[in-house]
N, C-alpha and C. Protein backbone atom coordinates (compact mmCIF):
# COMPACT_ATOMS: atom_id res chain seq x y z
N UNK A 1 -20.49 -9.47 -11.98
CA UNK A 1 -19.17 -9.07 -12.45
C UNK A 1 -18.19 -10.19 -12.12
N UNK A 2 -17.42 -10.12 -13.11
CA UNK A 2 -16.35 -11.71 -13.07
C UNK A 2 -15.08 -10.91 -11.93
N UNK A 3 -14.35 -11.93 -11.30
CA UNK A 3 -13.16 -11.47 -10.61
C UNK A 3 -12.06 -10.93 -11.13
N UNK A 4 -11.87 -10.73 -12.61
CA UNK A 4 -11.02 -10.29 -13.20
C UNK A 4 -11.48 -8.35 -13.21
N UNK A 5 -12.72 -8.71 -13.85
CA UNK A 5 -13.15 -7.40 -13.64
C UNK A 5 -12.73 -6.64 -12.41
N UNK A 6 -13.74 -6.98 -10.89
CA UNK A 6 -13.09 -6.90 -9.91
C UNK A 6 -11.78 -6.30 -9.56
N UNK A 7 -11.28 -7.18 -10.17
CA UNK A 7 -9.78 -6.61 -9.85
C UNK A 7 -9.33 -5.44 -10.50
N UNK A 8 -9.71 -4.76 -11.97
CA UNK A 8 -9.41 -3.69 -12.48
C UNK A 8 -8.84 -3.85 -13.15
N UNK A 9 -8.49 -2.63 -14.54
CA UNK A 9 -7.52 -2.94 -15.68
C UNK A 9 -6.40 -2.96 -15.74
N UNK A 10 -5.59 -2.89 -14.31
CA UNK A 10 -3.92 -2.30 -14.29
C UNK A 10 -3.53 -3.91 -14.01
N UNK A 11 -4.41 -5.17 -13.87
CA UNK A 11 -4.15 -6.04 -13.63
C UNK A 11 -4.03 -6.62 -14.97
N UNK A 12 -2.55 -7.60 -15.18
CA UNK A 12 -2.59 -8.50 -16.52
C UNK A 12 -3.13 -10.04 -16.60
N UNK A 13 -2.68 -10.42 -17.17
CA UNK A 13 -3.29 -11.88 -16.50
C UNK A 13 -1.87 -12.58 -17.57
N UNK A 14 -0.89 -13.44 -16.89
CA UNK A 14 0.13 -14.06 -17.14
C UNK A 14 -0.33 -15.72 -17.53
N UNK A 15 0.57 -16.24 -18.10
CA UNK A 15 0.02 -17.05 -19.09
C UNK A 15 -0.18 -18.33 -17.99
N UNK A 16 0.38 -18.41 -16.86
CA UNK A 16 0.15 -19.75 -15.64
C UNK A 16 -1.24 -19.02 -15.29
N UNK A 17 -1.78 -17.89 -15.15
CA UNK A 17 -3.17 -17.67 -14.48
C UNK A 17 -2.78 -16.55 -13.32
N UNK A 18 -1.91 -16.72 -13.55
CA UNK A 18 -1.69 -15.49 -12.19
C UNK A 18 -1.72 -14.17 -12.76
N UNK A 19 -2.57 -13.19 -11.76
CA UNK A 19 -2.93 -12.25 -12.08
C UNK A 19 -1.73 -11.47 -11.88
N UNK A 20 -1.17 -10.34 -12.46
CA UNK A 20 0.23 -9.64 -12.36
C UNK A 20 0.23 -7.72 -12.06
N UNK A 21 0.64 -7.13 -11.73
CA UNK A 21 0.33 -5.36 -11.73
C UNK A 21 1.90 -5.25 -11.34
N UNK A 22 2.34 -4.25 -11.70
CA UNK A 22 3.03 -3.15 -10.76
C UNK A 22 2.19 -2.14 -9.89
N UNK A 23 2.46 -2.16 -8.58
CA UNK A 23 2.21 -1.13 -7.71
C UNK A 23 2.85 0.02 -7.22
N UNK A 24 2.70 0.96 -6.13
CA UNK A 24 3.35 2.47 -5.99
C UNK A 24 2.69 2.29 -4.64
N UNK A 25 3.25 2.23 -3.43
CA UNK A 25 2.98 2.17 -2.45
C UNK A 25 3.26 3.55 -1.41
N UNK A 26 2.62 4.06 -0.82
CA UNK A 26 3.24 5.48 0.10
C UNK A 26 2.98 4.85 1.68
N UNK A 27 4.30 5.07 2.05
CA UNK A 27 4.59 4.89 3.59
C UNK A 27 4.03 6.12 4.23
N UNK A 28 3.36 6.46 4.79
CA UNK A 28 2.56 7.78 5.11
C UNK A 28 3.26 7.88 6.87
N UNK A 29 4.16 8.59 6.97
CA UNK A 29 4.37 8.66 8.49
C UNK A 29 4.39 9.91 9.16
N UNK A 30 3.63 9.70 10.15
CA UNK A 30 3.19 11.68 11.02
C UNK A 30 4.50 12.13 12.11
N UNK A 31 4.39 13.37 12.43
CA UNK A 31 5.29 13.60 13.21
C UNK A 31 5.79 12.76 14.47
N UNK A 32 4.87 11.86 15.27
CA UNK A 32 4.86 11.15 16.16
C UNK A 32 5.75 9.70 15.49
N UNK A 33 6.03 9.59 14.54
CA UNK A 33 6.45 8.38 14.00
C UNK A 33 5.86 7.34 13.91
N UNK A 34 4.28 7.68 13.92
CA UNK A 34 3.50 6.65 13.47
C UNK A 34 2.97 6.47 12.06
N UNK A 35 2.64 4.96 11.33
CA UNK A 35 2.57 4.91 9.95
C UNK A 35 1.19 4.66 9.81
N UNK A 36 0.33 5.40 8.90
CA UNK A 36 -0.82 4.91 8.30
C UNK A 36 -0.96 3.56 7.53
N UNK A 37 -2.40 2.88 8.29
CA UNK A 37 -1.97 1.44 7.55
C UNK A 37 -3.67 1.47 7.53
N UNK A 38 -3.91 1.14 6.31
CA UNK A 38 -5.62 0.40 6.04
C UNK A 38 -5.66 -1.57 6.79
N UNK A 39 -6.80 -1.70 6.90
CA UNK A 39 -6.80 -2.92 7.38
C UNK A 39 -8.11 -3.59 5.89
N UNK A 40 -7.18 -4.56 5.26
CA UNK A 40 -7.77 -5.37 4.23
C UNK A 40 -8.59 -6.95 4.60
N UNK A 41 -9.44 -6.41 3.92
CA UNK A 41 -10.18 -8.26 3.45
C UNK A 41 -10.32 -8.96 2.51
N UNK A 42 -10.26 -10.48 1.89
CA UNK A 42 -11.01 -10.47 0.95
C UNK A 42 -12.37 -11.01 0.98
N UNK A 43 -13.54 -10.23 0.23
CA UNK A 43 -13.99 -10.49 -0.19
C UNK A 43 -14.90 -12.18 -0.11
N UNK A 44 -13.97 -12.57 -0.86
CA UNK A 44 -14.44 -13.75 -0.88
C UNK A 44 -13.69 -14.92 0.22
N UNK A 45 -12.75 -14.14 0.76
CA UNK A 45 -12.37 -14.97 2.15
C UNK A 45 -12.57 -14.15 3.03
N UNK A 46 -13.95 -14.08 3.86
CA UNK A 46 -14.02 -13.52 4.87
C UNK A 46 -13.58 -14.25 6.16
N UNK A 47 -13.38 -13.26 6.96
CA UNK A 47 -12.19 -14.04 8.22
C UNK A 47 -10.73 -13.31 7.80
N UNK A 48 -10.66 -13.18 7.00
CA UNK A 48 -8.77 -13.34 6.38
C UNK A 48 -8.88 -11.67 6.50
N UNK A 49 -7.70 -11.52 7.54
CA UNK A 49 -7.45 -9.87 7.70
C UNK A 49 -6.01 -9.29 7.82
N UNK A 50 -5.30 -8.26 7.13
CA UNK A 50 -4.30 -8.05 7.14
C UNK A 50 -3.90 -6.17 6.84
N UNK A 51 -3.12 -5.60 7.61
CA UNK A 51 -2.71 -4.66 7.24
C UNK A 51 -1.90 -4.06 6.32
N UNK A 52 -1.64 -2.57 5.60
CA UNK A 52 -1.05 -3.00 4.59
C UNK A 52 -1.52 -1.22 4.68
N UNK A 53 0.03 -0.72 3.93
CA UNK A 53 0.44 0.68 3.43
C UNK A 53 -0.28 0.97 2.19
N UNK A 54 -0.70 2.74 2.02
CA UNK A 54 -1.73 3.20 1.25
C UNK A 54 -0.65 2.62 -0.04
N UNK A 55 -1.82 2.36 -1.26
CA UNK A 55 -1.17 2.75 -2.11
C UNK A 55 -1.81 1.47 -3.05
N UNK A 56 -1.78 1.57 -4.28
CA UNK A 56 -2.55 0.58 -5.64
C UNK A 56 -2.08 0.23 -6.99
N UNK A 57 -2.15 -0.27 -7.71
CA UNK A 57 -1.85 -0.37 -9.11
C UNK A 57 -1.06 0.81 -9.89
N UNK A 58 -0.40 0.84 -10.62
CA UNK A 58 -0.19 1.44 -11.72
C UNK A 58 -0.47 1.35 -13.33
N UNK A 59 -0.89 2.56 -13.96
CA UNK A 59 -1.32 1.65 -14.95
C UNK A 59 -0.21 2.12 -15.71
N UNK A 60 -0.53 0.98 -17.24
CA UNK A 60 0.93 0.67 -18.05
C UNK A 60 1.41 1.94 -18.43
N UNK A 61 2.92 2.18 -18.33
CA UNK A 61 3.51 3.32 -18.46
C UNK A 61 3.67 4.60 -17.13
N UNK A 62 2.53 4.59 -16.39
CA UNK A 62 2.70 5.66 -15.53
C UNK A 62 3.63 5.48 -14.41
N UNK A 63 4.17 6.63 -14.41
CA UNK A 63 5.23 7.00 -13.43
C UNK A 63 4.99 6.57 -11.73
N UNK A 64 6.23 5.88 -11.28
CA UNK A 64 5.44 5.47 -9.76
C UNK A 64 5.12 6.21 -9.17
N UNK A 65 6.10 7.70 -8.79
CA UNK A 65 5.84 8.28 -8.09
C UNK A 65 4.58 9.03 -8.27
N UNK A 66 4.35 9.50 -9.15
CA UNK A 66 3.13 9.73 -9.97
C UNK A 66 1.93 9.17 -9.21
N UNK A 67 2.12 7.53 -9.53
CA UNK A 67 1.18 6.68 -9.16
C UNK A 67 0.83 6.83 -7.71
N UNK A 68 2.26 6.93 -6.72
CA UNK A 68 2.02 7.15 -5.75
C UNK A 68 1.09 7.94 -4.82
N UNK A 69 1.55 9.24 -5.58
CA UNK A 69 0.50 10.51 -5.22
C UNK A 69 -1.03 10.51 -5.47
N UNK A 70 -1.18 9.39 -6.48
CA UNK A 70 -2.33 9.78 -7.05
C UNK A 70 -3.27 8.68 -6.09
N UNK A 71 -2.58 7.68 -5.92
CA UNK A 71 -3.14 6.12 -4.86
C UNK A 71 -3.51 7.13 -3.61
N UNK A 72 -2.22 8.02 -3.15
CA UNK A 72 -2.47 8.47 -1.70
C UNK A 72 -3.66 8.98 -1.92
N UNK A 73 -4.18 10.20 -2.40
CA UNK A 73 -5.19 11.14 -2.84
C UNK A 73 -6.41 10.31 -3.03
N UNK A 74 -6.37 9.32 -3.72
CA UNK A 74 -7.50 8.63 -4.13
C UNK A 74 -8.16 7.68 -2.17
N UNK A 75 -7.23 7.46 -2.16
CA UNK A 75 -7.19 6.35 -0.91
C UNK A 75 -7.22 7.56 0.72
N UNK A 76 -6.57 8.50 1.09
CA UNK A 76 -6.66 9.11 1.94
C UNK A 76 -7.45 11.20 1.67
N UNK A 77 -7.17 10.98 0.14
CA UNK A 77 -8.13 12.27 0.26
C UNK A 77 -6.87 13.45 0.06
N UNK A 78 -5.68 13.38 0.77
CA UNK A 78 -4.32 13.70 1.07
C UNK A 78 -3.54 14.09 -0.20
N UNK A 79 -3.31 15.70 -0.49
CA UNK A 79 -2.38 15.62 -1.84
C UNK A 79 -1.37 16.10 -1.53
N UNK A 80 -0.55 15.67 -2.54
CA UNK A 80 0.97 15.52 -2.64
C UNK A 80 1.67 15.53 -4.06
N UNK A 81 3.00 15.82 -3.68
CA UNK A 81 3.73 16.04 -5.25
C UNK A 81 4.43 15.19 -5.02
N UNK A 82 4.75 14.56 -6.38
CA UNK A 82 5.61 13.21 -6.68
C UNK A 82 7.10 13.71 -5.64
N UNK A 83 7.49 15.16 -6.05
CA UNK A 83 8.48 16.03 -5.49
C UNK A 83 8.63 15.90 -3.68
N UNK A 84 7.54 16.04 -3.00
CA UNK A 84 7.10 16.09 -1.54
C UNK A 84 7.76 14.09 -1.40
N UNK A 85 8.03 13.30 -2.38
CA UNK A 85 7.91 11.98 -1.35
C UNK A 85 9.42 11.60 -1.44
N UNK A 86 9.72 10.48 -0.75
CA UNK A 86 11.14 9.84 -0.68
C UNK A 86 11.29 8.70 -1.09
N UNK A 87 12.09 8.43 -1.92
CA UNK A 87 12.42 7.46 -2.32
C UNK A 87 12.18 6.86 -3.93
N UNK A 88 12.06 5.72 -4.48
CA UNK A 88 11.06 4.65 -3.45
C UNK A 88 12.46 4.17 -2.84
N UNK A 89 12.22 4.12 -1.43
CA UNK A 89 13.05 3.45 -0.19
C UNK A 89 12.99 1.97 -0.46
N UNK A 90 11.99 1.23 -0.30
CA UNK A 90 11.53 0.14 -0.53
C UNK A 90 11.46 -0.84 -2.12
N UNK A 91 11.41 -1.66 -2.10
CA UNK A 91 10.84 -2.79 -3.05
C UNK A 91 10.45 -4.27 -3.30
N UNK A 92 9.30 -4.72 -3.49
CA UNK A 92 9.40 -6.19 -2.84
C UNK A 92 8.44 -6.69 -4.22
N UNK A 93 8.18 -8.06 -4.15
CA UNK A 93 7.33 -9.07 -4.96
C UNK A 93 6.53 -9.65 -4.39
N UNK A 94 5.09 -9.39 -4.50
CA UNK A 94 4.18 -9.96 -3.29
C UNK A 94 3.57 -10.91 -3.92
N UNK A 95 3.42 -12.30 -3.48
CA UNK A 95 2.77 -13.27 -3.72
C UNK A 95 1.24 -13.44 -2.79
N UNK A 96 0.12 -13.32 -3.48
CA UNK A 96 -1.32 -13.90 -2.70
C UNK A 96 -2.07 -13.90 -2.94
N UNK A 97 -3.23 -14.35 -2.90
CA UNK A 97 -4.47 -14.67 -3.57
C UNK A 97 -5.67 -13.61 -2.95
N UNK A 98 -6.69 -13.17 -3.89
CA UNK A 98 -7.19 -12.26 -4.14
C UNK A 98 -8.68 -12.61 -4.76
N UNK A 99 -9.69 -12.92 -4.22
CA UNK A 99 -11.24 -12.83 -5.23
C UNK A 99 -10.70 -13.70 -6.18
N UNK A 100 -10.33 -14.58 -5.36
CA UNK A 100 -10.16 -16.17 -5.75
C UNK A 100 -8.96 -16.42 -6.88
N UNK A 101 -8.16 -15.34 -7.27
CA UNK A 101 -7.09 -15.63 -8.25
C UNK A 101 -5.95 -15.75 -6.89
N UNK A 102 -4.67 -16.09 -8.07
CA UNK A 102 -3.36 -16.22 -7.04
C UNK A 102 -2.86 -14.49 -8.06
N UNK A 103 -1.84 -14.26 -7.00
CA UNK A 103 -1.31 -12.31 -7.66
C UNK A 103 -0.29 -12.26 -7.49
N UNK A 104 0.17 -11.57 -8.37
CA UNK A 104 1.87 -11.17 -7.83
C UNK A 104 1.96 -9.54 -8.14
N UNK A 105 2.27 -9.32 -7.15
CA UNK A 105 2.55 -7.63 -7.49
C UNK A 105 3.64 -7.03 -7.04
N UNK A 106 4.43 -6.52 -8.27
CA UNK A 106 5.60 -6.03 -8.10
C UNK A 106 5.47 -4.14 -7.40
N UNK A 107 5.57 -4.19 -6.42
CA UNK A 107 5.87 -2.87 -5.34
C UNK A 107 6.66 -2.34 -5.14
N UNK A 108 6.65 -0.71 -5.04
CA UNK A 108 7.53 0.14 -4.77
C UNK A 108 7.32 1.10 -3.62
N UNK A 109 7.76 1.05 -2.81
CA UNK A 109 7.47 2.14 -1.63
C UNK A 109 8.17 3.60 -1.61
N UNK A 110 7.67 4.68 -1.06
CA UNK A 110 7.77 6.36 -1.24
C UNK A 110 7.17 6.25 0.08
N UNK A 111 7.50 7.39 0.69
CA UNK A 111 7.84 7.59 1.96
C UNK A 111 7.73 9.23 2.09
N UNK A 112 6.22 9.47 2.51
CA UNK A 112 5.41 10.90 3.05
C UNK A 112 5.79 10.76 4.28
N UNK A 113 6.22 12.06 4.82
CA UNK A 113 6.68 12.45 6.42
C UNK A 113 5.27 13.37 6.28
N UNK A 114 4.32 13.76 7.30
CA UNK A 114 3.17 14.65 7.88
C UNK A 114 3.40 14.76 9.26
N UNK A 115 3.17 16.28 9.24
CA UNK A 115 3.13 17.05 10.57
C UNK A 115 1.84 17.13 10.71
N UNK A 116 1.22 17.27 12.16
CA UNK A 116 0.09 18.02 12.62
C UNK A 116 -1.52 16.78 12.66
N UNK A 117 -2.03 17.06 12.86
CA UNK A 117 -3.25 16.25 12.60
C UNK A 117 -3.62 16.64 10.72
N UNK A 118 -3.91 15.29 10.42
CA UNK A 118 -4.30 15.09 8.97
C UNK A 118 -5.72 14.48 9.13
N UNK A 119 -6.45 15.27 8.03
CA UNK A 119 -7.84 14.97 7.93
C UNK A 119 -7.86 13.79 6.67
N UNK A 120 -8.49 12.55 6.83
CA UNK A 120 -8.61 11.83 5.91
C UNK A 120 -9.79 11.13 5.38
N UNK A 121 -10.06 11.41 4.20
CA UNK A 121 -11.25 11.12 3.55
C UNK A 121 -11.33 9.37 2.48
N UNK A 122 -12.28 9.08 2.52
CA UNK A 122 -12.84 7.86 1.65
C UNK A 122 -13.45 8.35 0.70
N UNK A 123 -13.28 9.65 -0.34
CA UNK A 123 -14.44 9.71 -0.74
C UNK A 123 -13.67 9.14 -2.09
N UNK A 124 -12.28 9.08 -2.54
CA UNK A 124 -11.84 9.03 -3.59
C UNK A 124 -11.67 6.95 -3.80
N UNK A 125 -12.30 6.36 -2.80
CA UNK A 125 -12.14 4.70 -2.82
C UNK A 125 -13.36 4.45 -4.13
N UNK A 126 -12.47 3.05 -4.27
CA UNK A 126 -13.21 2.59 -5.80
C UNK A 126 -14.24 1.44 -4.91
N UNK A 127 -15.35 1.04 -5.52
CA UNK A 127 -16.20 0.03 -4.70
C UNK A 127 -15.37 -1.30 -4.35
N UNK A 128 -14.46 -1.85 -4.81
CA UNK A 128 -13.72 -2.92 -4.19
C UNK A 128 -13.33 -2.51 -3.21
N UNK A 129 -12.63 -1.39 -2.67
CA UNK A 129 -12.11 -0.61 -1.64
C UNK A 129 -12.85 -0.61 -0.47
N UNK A 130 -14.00 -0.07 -0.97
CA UNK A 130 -15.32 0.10 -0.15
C UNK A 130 -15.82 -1.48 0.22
N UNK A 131 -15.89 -2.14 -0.22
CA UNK A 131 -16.16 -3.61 0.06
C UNK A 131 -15.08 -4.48 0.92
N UNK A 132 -13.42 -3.89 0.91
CA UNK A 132 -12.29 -4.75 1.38
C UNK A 132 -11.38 -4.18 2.23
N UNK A 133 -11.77 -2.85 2.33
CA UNK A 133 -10.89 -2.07 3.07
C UNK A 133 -11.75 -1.85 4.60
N UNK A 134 -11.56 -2.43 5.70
CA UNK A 134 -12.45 -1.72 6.74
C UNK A 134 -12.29 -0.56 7.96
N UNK A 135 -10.99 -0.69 8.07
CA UNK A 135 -10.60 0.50 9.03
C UNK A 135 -8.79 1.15 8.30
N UNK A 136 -9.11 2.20 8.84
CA UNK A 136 -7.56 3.39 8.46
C UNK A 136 -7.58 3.41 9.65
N UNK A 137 -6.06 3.23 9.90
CA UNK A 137 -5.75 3.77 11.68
C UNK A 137 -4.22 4.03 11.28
N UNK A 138 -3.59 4.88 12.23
CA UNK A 138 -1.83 5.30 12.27
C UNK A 138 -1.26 4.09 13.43
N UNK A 139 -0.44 3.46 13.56
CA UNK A 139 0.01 2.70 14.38
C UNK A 139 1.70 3.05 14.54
N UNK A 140 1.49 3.29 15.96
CA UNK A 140 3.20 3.26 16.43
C UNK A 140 4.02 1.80 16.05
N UNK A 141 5.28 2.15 15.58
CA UNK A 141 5.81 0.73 15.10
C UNK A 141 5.77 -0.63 16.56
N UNK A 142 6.16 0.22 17.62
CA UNK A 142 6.22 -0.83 18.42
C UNK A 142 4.89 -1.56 19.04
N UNK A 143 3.56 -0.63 18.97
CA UNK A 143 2.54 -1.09 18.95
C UNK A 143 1.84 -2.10 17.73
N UNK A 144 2.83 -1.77 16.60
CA UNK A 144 2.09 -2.77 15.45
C UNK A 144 2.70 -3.66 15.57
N UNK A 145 3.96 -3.87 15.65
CA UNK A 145 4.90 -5.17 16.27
C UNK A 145 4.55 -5.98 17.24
N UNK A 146 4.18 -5.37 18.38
CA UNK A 146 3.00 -6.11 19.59
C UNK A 146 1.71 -6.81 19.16
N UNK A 147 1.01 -6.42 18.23
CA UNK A 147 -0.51 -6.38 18.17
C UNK A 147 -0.37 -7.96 17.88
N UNK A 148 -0.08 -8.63 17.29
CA UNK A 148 -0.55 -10.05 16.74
C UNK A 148 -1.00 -10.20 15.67
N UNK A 149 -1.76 -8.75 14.88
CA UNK A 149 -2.07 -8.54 13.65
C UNK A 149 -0.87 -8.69 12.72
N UNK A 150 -1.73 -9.68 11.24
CA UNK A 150 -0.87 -9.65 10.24
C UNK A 150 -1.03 -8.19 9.04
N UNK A 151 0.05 -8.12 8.99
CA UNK A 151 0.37 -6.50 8.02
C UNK A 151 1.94 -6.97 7.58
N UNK A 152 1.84 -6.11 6.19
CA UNK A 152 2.92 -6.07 4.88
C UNK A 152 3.37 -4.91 4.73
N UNK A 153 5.15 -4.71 4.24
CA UNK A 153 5.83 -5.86 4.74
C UNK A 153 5.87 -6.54 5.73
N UNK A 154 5.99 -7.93 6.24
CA UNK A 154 5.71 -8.46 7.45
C UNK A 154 7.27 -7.38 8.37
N UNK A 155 7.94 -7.26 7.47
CA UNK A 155 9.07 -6.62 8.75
C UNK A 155 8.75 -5.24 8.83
N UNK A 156 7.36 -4.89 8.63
CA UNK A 156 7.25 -3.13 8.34
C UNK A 156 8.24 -2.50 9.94
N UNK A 157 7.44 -2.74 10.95
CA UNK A 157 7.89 -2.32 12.48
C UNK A 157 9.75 -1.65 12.42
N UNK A 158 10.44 -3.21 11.77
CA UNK A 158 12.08 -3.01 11.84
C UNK A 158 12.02 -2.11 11.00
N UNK A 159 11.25 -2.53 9.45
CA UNK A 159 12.23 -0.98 8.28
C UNK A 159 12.13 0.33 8.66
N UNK A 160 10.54 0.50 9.63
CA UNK A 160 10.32 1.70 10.27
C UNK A 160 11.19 2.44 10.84
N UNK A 161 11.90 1.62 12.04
CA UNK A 161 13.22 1.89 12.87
C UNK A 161 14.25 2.34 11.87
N UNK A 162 14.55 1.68 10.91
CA UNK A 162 15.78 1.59 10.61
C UNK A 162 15.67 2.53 9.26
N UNK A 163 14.53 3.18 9.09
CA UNK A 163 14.08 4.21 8.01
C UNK A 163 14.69 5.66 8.28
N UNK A 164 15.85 6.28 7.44
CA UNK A 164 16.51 7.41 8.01
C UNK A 164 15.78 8.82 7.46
N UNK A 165 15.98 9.66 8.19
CA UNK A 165 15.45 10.78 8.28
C UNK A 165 15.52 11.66 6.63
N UNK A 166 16.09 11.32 5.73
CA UNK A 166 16.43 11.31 4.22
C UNK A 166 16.68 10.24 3.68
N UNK A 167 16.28 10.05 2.52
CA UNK A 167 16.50 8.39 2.10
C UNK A 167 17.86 9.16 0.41
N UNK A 168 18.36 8.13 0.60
CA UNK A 168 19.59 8.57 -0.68
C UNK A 168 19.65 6.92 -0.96
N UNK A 169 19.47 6.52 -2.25
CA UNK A 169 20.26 5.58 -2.69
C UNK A 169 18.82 4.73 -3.22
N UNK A 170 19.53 3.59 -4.06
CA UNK A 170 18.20 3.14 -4.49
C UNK A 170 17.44 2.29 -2.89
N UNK A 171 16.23 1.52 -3.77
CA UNK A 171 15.47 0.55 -2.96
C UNK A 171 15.61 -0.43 -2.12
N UNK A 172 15.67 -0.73 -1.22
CA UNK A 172 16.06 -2.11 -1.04
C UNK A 172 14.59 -2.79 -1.01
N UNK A 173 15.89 -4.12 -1.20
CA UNK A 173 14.75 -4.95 -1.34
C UNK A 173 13.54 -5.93 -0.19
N UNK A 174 13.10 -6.04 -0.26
CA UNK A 174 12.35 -5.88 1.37
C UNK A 174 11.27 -7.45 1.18
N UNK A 175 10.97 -8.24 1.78
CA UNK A 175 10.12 -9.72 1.49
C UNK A 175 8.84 -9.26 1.73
């Protein structure tokens, strides 16, 4: 299978070579104020490890929040109504390379509050997932800020803090 494949159909391919998507990202945070974060690889750069909030592609036309719910579910097992999330709080332009292309993916973040212990499943991951994704863990902001580990947004820890208990207003924009 070619790397385009790989990557899936919500990906375009822009006329410099760079691969392009809109994404729908869910900030998943539990009563303790800790955030669910998958820990990513690629593939074809093994070694290269980074954390990073649930959430995947959209395809053309579908609704983010939509998208959102459906990434969480697919990715944690976890359902939700477009209605249940906040925001999108967030928004950024991610530049990086991927199964050997360069990517840009335009992101939107939504923002799940969970009480209680949450049971979370892999069964809804696509085989790239299964191949690049290696651990789900919840991390306290000030413990992910400590760790030395790289994770996106690189300022996740501060927006965490500074993330209010209702979100009103559009996105900001976030690097």
């Amino acid at each position: 299978m070619t790397a385009p494949d790989r990557l899936g159909p919500e990906w375009a391919h822009a006329d410099d070579g760079t691969r392009t998507r809109s994404a729908s990202r869910v900030v998943l945070v539990d009563g303790a104020g800790r955030v669910l974060l998958l820990r990513g690889t690629d593939p074809d750069a093994p070694g290269r490890q980074w954390w990073f909030t649930v959430g995947g592609g959209r395809a053309p036309g579908e609704d983010p929040a939509v998208a959102a719910v459906r990434e969480l579910r697919e990715e944690t097992g976890i359902l939700a109504d477009p209605a249940d999330l906040q925001g999108p709080v967030w928004a950024r332009v991610a530049h990086f390379d991927f199964l050997g292309w360069p990517c840009r993916q335009t992101e939107e973040f939504f923002v799940l509050r969970v009480e209680g212990d949450v049971a979370l499943s892999r069964d809804g991951w696509t085989d790239l997932e299964r191949e690049s994704v290696s651990q789900v863990r919840w991390w306290a902001p000030a413990e992910l800020a400590a760790s030395g580990q790289t994770y996106y947004p690189a300022e996740l820890p501060r927006l965490l803090a500074e993330l209010p208990p209702t979100w009103s207003g559009p996105p900001r924009p976030v690097g």
